[in-house]
Protein backbone atom coordinates (compact mmCIF):
# COMPACT_ATOMS: atom_id res chain seq x y z
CA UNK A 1 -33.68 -3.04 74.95
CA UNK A 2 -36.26 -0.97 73.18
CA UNK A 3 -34.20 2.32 74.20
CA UNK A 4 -31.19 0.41 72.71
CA UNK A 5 -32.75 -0.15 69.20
CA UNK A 6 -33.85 2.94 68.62
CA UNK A 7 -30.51 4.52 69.08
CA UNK A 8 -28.99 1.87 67.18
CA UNK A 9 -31.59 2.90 64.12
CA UNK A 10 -31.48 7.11 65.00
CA UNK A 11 -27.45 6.53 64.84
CA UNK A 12 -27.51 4.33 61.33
CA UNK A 13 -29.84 7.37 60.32
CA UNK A 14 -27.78 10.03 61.06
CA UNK A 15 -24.36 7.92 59.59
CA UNK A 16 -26.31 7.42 56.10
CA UNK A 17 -27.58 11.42 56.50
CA UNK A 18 -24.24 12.57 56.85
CA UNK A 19 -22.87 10.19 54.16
CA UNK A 20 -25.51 11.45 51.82
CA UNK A 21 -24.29 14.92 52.56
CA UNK A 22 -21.05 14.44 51.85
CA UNK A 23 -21.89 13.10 48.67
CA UNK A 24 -23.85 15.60 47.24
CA UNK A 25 -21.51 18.77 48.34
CA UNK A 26 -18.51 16.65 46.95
CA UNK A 27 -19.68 15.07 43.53
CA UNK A 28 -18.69 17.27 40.72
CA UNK A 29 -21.86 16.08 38.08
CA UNK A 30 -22.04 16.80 34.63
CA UNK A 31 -26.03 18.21 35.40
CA UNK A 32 -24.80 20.22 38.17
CA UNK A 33 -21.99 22.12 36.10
CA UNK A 34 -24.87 22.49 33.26
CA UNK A 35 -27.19 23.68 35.56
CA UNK A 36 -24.33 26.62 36.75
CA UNK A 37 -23.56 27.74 33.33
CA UNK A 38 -20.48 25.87 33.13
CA UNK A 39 -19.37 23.62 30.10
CA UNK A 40 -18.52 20.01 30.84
CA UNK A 41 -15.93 18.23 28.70
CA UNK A 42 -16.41 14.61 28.80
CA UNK A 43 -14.22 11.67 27.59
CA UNK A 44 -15.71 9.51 25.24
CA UNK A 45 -13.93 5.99 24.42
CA UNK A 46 -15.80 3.25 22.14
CA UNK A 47 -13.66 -0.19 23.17
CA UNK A 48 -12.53 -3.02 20.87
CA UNK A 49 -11.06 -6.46 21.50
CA UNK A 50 -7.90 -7.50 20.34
CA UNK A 51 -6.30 -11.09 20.99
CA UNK A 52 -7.12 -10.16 24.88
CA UNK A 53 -6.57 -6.31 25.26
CA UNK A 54 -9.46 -3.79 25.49
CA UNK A 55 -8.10 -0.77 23.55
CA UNK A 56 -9.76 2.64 22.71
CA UNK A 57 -11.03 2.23 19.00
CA UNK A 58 -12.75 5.65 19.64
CA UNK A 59 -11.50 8.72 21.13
CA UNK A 60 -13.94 11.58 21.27
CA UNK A 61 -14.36 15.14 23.49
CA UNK A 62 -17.63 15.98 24.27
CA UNK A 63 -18.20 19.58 25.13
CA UNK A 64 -21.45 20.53 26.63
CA UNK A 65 -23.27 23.50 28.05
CA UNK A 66 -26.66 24.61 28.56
CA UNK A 67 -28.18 27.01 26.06
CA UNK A 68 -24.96 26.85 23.79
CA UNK A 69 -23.36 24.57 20.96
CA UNK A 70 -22.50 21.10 21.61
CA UNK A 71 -19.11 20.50 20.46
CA UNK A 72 -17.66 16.99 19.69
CA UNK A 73 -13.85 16.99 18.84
CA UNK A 74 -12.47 13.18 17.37
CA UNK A 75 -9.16 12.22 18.22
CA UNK A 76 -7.16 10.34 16.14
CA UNK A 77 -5.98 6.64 17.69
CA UNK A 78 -2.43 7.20 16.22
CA UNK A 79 -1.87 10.81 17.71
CA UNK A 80 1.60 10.98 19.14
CA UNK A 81 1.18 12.26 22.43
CA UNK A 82 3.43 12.65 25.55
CA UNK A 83 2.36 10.42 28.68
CA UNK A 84 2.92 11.42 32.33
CA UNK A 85 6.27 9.27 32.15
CA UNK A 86 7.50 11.77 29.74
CA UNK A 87 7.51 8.97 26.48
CA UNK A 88 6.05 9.17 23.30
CA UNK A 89 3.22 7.29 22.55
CA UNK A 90 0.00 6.21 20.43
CA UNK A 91 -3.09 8.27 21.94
CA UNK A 92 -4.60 5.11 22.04
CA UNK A 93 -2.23 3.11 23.96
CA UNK A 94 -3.44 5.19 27.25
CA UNK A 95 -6.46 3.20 27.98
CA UNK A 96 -4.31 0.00 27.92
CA UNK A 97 -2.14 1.42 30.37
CA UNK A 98 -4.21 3.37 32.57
CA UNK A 99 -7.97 3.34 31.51
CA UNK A 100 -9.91 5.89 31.05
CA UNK A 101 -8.39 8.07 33.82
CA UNK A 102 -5.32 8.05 32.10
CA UNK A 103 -6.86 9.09 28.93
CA UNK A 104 -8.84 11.70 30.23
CA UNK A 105 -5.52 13.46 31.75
CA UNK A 106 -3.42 12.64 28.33
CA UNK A 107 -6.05 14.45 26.48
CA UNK A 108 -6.25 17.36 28.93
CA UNK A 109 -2.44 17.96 28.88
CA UNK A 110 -2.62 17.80 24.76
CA UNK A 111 -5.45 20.08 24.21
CA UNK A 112 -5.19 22.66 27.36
CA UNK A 113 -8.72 22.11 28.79
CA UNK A 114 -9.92 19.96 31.57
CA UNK A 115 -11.43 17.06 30.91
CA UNK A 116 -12.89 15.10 34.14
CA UNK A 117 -15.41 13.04 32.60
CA UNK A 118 -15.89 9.92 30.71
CA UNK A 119 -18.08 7.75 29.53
CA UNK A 120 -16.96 4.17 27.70
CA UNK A 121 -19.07 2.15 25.51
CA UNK A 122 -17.94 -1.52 24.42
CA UNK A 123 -19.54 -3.18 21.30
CA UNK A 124 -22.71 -5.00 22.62
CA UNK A 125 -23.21 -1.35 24.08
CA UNK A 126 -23.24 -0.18 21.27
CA UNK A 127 -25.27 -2.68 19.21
CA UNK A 128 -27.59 -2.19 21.39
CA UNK A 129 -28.09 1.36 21.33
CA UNK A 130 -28.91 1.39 17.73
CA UNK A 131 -31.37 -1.07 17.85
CA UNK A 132 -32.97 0.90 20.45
CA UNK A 133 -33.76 3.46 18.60
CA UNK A 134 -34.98 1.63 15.66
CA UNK A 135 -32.20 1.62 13.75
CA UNK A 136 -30.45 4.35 12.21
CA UNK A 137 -30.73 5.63 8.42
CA UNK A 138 -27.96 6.76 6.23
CA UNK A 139 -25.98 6.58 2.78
CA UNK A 140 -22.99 4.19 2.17
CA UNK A 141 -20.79 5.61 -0.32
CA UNK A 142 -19.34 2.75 -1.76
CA UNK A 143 -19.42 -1.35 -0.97
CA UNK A 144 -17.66 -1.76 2.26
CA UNK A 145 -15.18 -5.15 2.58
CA UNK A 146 -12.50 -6.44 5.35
CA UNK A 147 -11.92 -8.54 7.50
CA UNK A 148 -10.08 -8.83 10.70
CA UNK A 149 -9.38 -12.43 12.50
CA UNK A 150 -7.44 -10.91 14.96
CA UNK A 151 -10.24 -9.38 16.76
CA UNK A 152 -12.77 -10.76 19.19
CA UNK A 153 -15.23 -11.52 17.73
CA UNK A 154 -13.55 -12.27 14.85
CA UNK A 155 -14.69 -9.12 12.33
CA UNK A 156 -16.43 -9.72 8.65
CA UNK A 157 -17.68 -6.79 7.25
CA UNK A 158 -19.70 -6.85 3.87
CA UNK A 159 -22.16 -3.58 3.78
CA UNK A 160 -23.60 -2.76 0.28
CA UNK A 161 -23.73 0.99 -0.78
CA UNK A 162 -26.79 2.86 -1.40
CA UNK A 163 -29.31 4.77 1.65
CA UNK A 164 -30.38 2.55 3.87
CA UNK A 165 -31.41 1.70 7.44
CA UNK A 166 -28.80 -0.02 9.18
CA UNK A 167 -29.30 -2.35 12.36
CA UNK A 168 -26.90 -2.38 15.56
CA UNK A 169 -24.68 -4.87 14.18
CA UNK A 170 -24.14 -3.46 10.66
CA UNK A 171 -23.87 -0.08 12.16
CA UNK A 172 -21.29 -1.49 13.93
CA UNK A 173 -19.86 -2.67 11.37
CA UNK A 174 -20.16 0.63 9.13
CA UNK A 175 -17.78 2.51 12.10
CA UNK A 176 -15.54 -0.04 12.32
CA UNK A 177 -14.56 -0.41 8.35
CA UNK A 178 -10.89 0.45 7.77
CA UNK A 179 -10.64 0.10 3.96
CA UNK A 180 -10.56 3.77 3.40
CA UNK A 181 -8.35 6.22 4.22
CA UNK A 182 -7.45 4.82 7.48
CA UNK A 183 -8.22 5.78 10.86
CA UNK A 184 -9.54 9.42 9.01
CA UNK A 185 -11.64 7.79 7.21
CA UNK A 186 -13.31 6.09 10.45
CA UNK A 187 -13.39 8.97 12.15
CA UNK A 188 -15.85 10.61 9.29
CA UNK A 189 -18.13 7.44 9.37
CA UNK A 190 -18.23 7.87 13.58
CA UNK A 191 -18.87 11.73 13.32
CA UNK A 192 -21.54 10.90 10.58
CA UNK A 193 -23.04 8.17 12.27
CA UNK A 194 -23.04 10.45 15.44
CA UNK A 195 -25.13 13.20 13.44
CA UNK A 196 -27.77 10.59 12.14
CA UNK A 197 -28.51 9.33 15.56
CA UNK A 198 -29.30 12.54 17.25
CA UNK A 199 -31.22 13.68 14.46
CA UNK A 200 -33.66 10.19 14.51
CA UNK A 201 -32.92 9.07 18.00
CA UNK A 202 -32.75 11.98 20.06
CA UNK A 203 -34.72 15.14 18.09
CA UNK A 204 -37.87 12.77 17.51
CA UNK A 205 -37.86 10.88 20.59
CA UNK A 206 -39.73 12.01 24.30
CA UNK A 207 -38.33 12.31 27.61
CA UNK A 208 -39.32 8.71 28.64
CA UNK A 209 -38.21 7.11 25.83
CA UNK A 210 -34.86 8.64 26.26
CA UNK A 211 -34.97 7.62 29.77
CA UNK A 212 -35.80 4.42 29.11
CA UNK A 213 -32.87 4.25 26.63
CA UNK A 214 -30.14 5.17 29.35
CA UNK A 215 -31.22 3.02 31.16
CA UNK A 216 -31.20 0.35 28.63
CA UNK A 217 -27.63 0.81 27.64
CA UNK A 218 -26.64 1.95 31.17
CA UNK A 219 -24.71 -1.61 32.49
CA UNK A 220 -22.73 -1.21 28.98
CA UNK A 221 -21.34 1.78 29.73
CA UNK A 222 -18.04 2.31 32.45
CA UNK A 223 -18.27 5.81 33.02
CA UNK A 224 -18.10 8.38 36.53
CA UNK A 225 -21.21 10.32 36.23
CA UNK A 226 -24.42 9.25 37.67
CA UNK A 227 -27.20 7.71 36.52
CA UNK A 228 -28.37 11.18 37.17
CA UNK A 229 -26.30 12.81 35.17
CA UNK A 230 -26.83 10.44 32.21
CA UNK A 231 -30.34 11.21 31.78
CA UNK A 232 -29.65 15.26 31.81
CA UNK A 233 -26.74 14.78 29.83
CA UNK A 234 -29.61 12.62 27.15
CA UNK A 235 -31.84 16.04 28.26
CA UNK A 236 -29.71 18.17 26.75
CA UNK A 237 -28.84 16.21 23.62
CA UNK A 238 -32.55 15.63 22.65
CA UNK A 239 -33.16 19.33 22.52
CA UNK A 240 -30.14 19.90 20.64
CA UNK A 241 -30.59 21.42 16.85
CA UNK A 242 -28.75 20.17 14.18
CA UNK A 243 -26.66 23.30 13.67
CA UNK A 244 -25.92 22.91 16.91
CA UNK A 245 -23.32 20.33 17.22
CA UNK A 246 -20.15 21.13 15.54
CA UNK A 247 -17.86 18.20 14.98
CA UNK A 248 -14.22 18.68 14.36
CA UNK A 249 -11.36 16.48 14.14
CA UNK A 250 -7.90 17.16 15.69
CA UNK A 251 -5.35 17.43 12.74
CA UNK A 252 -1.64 15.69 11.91
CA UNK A 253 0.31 14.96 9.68
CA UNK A 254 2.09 11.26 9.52
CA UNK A 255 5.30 10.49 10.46
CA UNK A 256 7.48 7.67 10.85
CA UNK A 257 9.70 7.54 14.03
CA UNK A 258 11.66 4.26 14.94
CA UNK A 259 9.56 2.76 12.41
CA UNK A 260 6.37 3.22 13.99
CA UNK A 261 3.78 5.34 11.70
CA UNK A 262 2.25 8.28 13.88
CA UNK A 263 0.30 11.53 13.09
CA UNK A 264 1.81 14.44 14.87
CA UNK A 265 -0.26 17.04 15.96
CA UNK A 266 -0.02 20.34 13.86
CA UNK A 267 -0.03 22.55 17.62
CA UNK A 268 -1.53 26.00 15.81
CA UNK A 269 -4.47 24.54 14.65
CA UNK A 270 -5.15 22.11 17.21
CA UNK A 271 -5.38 24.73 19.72
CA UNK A 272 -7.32 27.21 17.24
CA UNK A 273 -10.07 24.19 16.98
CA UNK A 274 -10.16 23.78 20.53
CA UNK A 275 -10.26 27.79 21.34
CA UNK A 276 -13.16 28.23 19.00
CA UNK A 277 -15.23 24.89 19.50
CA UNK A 278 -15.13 24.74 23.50
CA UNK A 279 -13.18 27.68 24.57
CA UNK A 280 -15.80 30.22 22.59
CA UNK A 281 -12.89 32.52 21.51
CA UNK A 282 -11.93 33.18 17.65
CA UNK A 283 -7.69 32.94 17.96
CA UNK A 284 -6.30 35.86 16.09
CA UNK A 285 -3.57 34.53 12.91
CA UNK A 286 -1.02 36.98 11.50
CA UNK A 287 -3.06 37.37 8.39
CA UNK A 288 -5.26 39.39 10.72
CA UNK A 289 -2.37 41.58 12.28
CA UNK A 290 -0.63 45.17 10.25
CA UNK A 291 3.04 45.48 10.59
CA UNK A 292 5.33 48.75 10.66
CA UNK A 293 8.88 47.64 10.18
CA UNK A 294 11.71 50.16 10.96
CA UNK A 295 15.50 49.78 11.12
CA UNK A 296 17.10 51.02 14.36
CA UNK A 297 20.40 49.12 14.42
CA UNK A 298 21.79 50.13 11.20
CA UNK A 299 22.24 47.28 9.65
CA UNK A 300 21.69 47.06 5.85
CA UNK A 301 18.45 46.33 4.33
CA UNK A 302 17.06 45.05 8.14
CA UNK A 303 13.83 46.55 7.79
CA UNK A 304 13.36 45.02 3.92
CA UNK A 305 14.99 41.57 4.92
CA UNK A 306 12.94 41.39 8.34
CA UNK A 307 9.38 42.43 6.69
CA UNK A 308 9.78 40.07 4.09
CA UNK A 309 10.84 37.49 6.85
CA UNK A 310 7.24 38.21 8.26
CA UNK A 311 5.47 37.91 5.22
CA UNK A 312 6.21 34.37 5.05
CA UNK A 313 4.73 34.00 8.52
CA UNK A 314 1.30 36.10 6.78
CA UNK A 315 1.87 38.85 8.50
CA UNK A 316 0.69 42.33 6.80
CA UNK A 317 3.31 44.88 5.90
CA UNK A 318 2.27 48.26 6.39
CA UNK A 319 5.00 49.89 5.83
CA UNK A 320 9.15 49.73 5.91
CA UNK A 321 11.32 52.31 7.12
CA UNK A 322 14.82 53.56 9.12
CA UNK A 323 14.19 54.97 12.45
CA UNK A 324 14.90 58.51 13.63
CA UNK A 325 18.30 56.93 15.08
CA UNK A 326 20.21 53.33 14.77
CA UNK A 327 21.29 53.60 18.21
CA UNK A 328 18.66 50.99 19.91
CA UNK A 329 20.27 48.87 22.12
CA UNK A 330 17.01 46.64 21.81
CA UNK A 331 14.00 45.41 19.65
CA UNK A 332 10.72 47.28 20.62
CA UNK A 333 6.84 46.20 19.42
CA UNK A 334 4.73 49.21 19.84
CA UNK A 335 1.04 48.50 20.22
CA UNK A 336 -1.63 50.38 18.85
CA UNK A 337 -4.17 48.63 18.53
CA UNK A 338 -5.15 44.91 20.52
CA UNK A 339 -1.85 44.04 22.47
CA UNK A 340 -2.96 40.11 21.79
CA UNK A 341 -2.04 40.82 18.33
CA UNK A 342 1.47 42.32 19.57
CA UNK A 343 2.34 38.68 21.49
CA UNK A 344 1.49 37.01 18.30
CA UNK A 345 4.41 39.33 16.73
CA UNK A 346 6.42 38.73 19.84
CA UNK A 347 6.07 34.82 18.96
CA UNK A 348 7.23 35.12 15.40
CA UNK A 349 10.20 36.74 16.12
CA UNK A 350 13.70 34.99 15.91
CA UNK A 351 14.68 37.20 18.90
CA UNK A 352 13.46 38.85 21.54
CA UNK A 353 11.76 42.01 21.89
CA UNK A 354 9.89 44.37 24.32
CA UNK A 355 6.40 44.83 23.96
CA UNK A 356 5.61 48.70 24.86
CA UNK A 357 2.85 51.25 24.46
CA UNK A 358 2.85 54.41 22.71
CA UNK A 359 2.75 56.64 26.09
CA UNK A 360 5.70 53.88 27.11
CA UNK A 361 7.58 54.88 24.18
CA UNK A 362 8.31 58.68 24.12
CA UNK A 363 9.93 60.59 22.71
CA UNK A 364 10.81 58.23 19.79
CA UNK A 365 7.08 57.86 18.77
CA UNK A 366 6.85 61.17 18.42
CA UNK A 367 9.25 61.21 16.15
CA UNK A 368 8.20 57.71 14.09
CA UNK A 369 4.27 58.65 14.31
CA UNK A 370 3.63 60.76 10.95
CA UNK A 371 5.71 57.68 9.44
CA UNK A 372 3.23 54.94 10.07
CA UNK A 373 0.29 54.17 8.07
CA UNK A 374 -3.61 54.57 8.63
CA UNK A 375 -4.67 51.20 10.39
CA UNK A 376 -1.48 49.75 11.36
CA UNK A 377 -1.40 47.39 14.54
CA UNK A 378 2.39 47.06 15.07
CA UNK A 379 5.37 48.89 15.76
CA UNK A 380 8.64 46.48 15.03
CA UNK A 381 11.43 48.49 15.45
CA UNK A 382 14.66 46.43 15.27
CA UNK A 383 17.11 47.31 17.34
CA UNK A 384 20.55 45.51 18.31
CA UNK A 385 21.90 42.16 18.09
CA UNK A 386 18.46 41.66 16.11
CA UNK A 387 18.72 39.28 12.93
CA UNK A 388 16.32 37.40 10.79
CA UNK A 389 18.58 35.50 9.09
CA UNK A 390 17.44 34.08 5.19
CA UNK A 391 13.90 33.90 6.90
């Protein structure tokens, strides 16, 4: 019998072992990814109430990585955004459909990152973060009024203006204020609420306090990292300097479709905030990029008509001239300097063209060479069946 229990316990052993093995080589942990250099996008959703249905008041990406900026980029509720069934809808209706796994892969489609993290925090989470930490001081602009029976708990809001110290409840209150400027407006109030609580509850606060307040606001949150991960995640943040965190917020511009109001994402910038504030990379614009412009189909004025076309898209003109010939059956962009700058050309253009390299291009650029100006980037040579229109 004795012989029989101890197996029993050496094979319970080696099951949990083996379990615990597979866990750790599997588990892809905000603190591990730190720890290898990598940066860690995480989802971050504040919830509200409404007559029954949990909905994501707050959408936020944070972007972290050891030894580097900490970027946080708001998302506004009313984005319209394509869903994996191929509709149109309010960013914000993904968490009612799919929670925060759905959100997490709507946002990664829209802004061309991965995003396998989240973290949500409902109100009393919230609340009680901020009295945690003492409170949290700021200015109010203005008075702030409204009210909202609707919600759950039913929402009064009355905050006077002037600097003051505001508890978990009226901070609360202060983020969820829609009087001004709609959801924009929030978004300000969340990314400057954000700012004043790393600067008094993280930058002045130890390592056991912050552990201590993880672990106090812990059962609030529904999230897939670790305990763990929370507390380096809370490391990382309490060393960060203030010039450290760059906030952004993704931009739109309203529409009305089917009589529902949206904000449709402006694409360019959207993806230049997202290349600069977690990719690290500065995305060239065409104000940045010098333009040779030479006829080679024969057609009148084509060089005039298609640089002033490209000026209206920014682009420097460095200079406008025919070709040595108009017999090119097609439209050539000669790089000379970055070819990046040469797709960003090849993007702008009505029609296509053939991206090429001077040593690609002989004999003509022989020819065209003493014609093109001192610091020109691009070639455009426009060749047949190549129109610009009115621009």
């Amino acid at each position: 019998m004795r012989k029989q229990i101890l197996f029993a316990v050496g094979a319970v052993v080696v099951v949990i072992g083996i379990f615990i093995g597979w866990y750790l080589l599997t588990q892809r942990h905000v603190g591990r990814l730190i720890a290898q250099g990598e940066r860690s996008n995480i989802m971050l959703l504040g919830l509200d109430n409404v007559e029954g249905t949990s909905r994501s008041d707050t959408l936020m990406v944070l972007s972290v990585a050891e030894g580097s900026d900490v970027a946080l980029l708001s998302l506004p509720r009313d984005l319209r955004v394509k869903f994996e069934d191929g509709k149109f809808h309010k960013l914000n209706a993904a968490y009612s459909i799919g929670k925060a796994e759905l959100v997490c892969r709507t946002v990664s489609a829209l802004l061309g990152i991965e995003v396998p993290f989240y973290i949500t925090l409902d109100y009393a989470g919230f609340e009680r973060l901020i009295d945690q930490f003492g409170g949290v001081t700021l200015t109010v602009e203005e008075r702030m009024v409204y009210d909202d029976e609707r919600a759950d708990p039913p929402l009064h809001i009355d905050i006077q203006p002037g600097t003051q110290t505001l508890n978990g409840k009226t901070a609360l209150d202060y983020i969820r204020y829609r009087g001004d400027n709609g959801d924009i407006g929030r978004i300000a109030r969340q990314q400057k609420l954000i700012q004043a609580i790393l600067e008094k509850g993280f930058q002045h606060q130890d390592l056991g306090t912050i552990r201590d307040l993880v672990k106090t606001v812990h059962p609030y949150l529904r999230t897939d990292l670790s305990l763990i991960d929370l507390y380096d995640l809370a490391k990382l943040l309490q060393g960060l300097e203030a010039n450290q965190l760059k906030m952004a917020t993704v931009p739109g511009i309203p529409v009305v479709i089917d009589e529902i109001s949206y904000l449709e994402p402006q694409v360019v910038e959207m993806e230049r905030l997202v290349a600069r504030m977690i990719k690290g990379i500065d995305l060239l614009t065409p104000d940045e990029i010098s333009v040779a412009v030479f006829n080679g189909n024969g057609v009148r004025l084509m060089a005039s008509n298609t640089a002033d076309y490209l000026r209206k898209r920014s682009f420097q003109i460095a200079g406008i001239a025919n070709a040595e010939s108009f017999d090119y059956e097609k439209t050539f962009i000669v790089v000379l300097t970055e070819e990046a700058k040469a797709w960003i050309l090849f993007a702008a253009l009505p029609s296509d063209a053939t991206i090429v390299f001077p040593s690609e291009f002989e004999p003509h650029y022989a020819v065209l060479e003493p014609l093109v100006p001192e610091g020109t980037d691009l070639l455009l040579i426009a060749g047949a069946g190549f129109e610009v229109g009115d621009g």
